[in-house]
Protein backbone atom coordinates (compact mmCIF):
# COMPACT_ATOMS: atom_id res chain seq x y z
CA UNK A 1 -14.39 32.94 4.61
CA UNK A 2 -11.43 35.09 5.24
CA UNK A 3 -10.22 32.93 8.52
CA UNK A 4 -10.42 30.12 5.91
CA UNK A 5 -8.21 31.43 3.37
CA UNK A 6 -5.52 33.11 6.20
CA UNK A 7 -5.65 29.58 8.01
CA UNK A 8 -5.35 27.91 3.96
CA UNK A 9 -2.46 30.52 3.45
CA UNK A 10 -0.29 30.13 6.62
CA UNK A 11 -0.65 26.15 5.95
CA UNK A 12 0.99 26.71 2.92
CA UNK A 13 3.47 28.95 4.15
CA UNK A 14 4.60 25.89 6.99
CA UNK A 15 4.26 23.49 4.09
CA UNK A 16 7.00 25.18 2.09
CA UNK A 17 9.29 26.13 4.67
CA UNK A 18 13.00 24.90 5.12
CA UNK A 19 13.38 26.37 8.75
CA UNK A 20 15.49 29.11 10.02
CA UNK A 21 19.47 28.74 8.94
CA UNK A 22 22.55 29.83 10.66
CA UNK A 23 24.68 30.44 7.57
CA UNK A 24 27.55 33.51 8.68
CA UNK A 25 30.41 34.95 6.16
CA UNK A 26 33.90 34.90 7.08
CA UNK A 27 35.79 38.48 7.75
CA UNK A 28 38.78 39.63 5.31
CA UNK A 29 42.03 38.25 6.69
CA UNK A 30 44.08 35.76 5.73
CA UNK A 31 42.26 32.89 6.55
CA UNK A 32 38.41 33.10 6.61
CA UNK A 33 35.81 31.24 8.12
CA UNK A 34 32.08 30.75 7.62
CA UNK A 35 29.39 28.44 8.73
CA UNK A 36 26.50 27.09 6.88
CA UNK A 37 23.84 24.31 8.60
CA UNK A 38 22.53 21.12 6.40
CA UNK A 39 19.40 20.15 6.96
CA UNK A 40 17.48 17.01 5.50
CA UNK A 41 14.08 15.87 6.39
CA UNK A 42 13.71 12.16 6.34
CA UNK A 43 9.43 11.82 6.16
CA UNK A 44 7.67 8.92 7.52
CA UNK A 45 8.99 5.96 4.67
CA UNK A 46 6.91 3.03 3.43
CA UNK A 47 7.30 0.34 1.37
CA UNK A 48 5.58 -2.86 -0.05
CA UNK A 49 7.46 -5.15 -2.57
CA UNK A 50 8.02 -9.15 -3.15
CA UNK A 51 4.40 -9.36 -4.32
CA UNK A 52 3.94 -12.62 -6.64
CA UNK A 53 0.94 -12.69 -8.77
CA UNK A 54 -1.63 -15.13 -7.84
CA UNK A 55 -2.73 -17.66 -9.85
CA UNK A 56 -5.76 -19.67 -9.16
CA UNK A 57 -5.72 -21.99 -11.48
CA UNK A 58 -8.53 -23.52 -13.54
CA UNK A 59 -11.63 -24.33 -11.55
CA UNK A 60 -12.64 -28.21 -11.21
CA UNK A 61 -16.21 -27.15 -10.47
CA UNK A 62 -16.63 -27.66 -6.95
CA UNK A 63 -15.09 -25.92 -3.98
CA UNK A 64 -13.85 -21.85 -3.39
CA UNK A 65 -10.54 -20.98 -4.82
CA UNK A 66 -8.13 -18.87 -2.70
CA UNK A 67 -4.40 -18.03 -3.52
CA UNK A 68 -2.17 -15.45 -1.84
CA UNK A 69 0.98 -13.89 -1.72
CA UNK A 70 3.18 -12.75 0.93
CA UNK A 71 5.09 -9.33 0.85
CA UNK A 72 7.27 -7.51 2.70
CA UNK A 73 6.49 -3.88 4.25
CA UNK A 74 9.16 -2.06 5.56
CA UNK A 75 8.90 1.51 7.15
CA UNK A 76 11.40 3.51 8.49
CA UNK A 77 9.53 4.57 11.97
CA UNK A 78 8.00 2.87 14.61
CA UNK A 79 4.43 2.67 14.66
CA UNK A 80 1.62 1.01 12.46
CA UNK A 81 0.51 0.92 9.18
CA UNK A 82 -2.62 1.41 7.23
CA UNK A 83 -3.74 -1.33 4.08
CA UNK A 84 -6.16 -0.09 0.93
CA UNK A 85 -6.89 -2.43 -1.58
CA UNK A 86 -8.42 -1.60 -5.30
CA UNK A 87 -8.68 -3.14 -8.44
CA UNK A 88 -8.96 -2.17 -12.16
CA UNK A 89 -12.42 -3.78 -11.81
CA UNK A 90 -13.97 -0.62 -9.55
CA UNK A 91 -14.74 -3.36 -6.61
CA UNK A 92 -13.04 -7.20 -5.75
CA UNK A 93 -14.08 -8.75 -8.62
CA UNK A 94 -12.47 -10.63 -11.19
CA UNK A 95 -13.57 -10.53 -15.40
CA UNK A 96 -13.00 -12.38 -18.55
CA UNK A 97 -11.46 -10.36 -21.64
CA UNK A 98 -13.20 -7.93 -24.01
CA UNK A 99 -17.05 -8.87 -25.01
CA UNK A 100 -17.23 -9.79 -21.04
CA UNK A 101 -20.16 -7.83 -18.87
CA UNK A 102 -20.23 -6.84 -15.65
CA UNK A 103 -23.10 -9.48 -14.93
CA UNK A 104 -20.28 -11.91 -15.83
CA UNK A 105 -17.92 -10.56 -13.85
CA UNK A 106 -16.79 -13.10 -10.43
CA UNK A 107 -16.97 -11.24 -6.58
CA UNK A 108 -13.81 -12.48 -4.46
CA UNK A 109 -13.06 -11.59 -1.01
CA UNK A 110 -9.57 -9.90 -0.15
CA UNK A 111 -7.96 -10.52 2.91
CA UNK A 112 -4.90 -8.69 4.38
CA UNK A 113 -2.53 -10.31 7.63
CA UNK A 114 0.04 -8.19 9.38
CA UNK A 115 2.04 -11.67 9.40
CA UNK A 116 2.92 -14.54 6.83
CA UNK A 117 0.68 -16.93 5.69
CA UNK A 118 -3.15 -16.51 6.34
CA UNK A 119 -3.98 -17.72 9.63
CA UNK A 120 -5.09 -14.34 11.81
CA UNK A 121 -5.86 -12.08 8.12
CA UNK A 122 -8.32 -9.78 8.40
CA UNK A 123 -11.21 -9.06 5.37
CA UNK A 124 -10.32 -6.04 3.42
CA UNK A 125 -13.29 -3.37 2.51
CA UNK A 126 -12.83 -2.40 -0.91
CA UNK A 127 -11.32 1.33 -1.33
CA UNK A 128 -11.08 1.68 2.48
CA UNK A 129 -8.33 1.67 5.21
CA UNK A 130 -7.79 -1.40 7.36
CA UNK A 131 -5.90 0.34 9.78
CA UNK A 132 -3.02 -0.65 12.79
CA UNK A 133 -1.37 -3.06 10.99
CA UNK A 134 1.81 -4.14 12.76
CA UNK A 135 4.96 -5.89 12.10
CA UNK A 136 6.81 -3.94 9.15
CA UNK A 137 10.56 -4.22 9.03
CA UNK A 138 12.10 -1.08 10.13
CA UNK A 139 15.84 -2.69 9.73
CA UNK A 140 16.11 -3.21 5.59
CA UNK A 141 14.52 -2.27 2.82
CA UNK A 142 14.04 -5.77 1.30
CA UNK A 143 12.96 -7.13 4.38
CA UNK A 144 16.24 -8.64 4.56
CA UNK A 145 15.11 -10.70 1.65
CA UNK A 146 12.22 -12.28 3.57
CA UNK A 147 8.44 -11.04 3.94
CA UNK A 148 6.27 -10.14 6.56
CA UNK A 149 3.02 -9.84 5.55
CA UNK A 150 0.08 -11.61 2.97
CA UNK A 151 -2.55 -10.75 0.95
CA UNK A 152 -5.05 -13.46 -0.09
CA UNK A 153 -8.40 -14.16 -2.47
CA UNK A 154 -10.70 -16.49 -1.92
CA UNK A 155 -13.74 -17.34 -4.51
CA UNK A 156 -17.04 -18.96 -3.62
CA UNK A 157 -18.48 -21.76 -5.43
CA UNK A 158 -21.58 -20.30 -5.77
CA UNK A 159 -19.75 -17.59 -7.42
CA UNK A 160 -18.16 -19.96 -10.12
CA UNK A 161 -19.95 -22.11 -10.67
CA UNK A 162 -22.59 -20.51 -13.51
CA UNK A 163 -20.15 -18.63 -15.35
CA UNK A 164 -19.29 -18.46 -18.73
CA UNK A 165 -15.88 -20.51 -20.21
CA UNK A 166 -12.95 -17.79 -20.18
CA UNK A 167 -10.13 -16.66 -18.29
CA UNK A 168 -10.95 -13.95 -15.80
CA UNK A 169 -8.61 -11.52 -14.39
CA UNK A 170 -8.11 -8.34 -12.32
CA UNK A 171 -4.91 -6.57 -11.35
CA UNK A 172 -4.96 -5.12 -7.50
CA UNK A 173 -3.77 -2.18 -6.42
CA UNK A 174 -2.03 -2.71 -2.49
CA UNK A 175 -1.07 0.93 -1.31
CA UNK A 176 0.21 0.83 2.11
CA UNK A 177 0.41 4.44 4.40
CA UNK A 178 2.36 4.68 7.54
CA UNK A 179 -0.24 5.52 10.70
């Protein structure tokens, strides 16, 4: 216990610490110079943005539904990426408005590619990291105004088909972490 809570307590002492500084005073005379050093720490930087909400429409009654949107991802290193996906539904699933129960509620699959459009995505895992994802713009911000990524839903028939009238609806959370 007490190799835990030294190890716990020089973590925290490296986790607050600025380094070791330079900084000198000047003598008396009549000019005087002194030194200071700047330091900045720049930490691994990630972001996702030019997400468009996807709208699937209203169902004819045969086929599976699928929509996506593509985003950009930039990070400021080199390396990969990590996806998680979640939704305000507590798994992929989509539900109609108040009076609606979870035995109403519609399953859809989630599907993340390191690229535009969908061909090559991968299936997401709800709550869980798909991990070395590639490709993020490490030149602007913005991606330059492009994207370079997708996510995308897809809805099986089966899954529609015996549901109750209504307009169902989920908003999902994207977090991306650098790897």
């Amino acid at each position: 216990m007490k190799i835990k809570i030294l190890i716990a307590a020089f973590a925290a002492l490296g986790a607050f610490s600025t380094g070791i500084f330079a900084a000198s005073d000047g003598d008396v005379g009549t000019t005087s110079t002194g030194t200071t050093d700047v330091q900045l720490v720049v930490p691994d930087l990630v972001r996702i943005s030019s997400l468009s909400d996807i709208d699937l429409g209203t169902y004819s009654g045969m086929g599976t539904e699928a929509g996506n949107t593509e985003a950009c991802i930039f990070r400021n290193g080199a390396g990969t990426y990590s996806v998680t996906a979640t939704t305000n539904k507590g798994d992929f699933r989509i539900s109609r408005g108040s009076g609606g129960t979870a035995a109403e509620d519609i399953d859809f699959t989630a599907y993340w590619n390191d690229a535009t459009g969908t061909t090559g995505r991968a299936a997401l895992t709800y709550n869980t990291a798909l991990t070395t994802q590639s490709g993020a713009n490490t030149a602007a911000i913005d991606c330059g105004g492009g994207t370079n990524a997708n996510f995308s839903v897809e809805i099986a028939a089966s899954d529609m088909q015996t549901k109750n009238p209504a307009t169902y609806s989920a908003t999902v959370t994207i977090v991306i972490a650098p790897e």
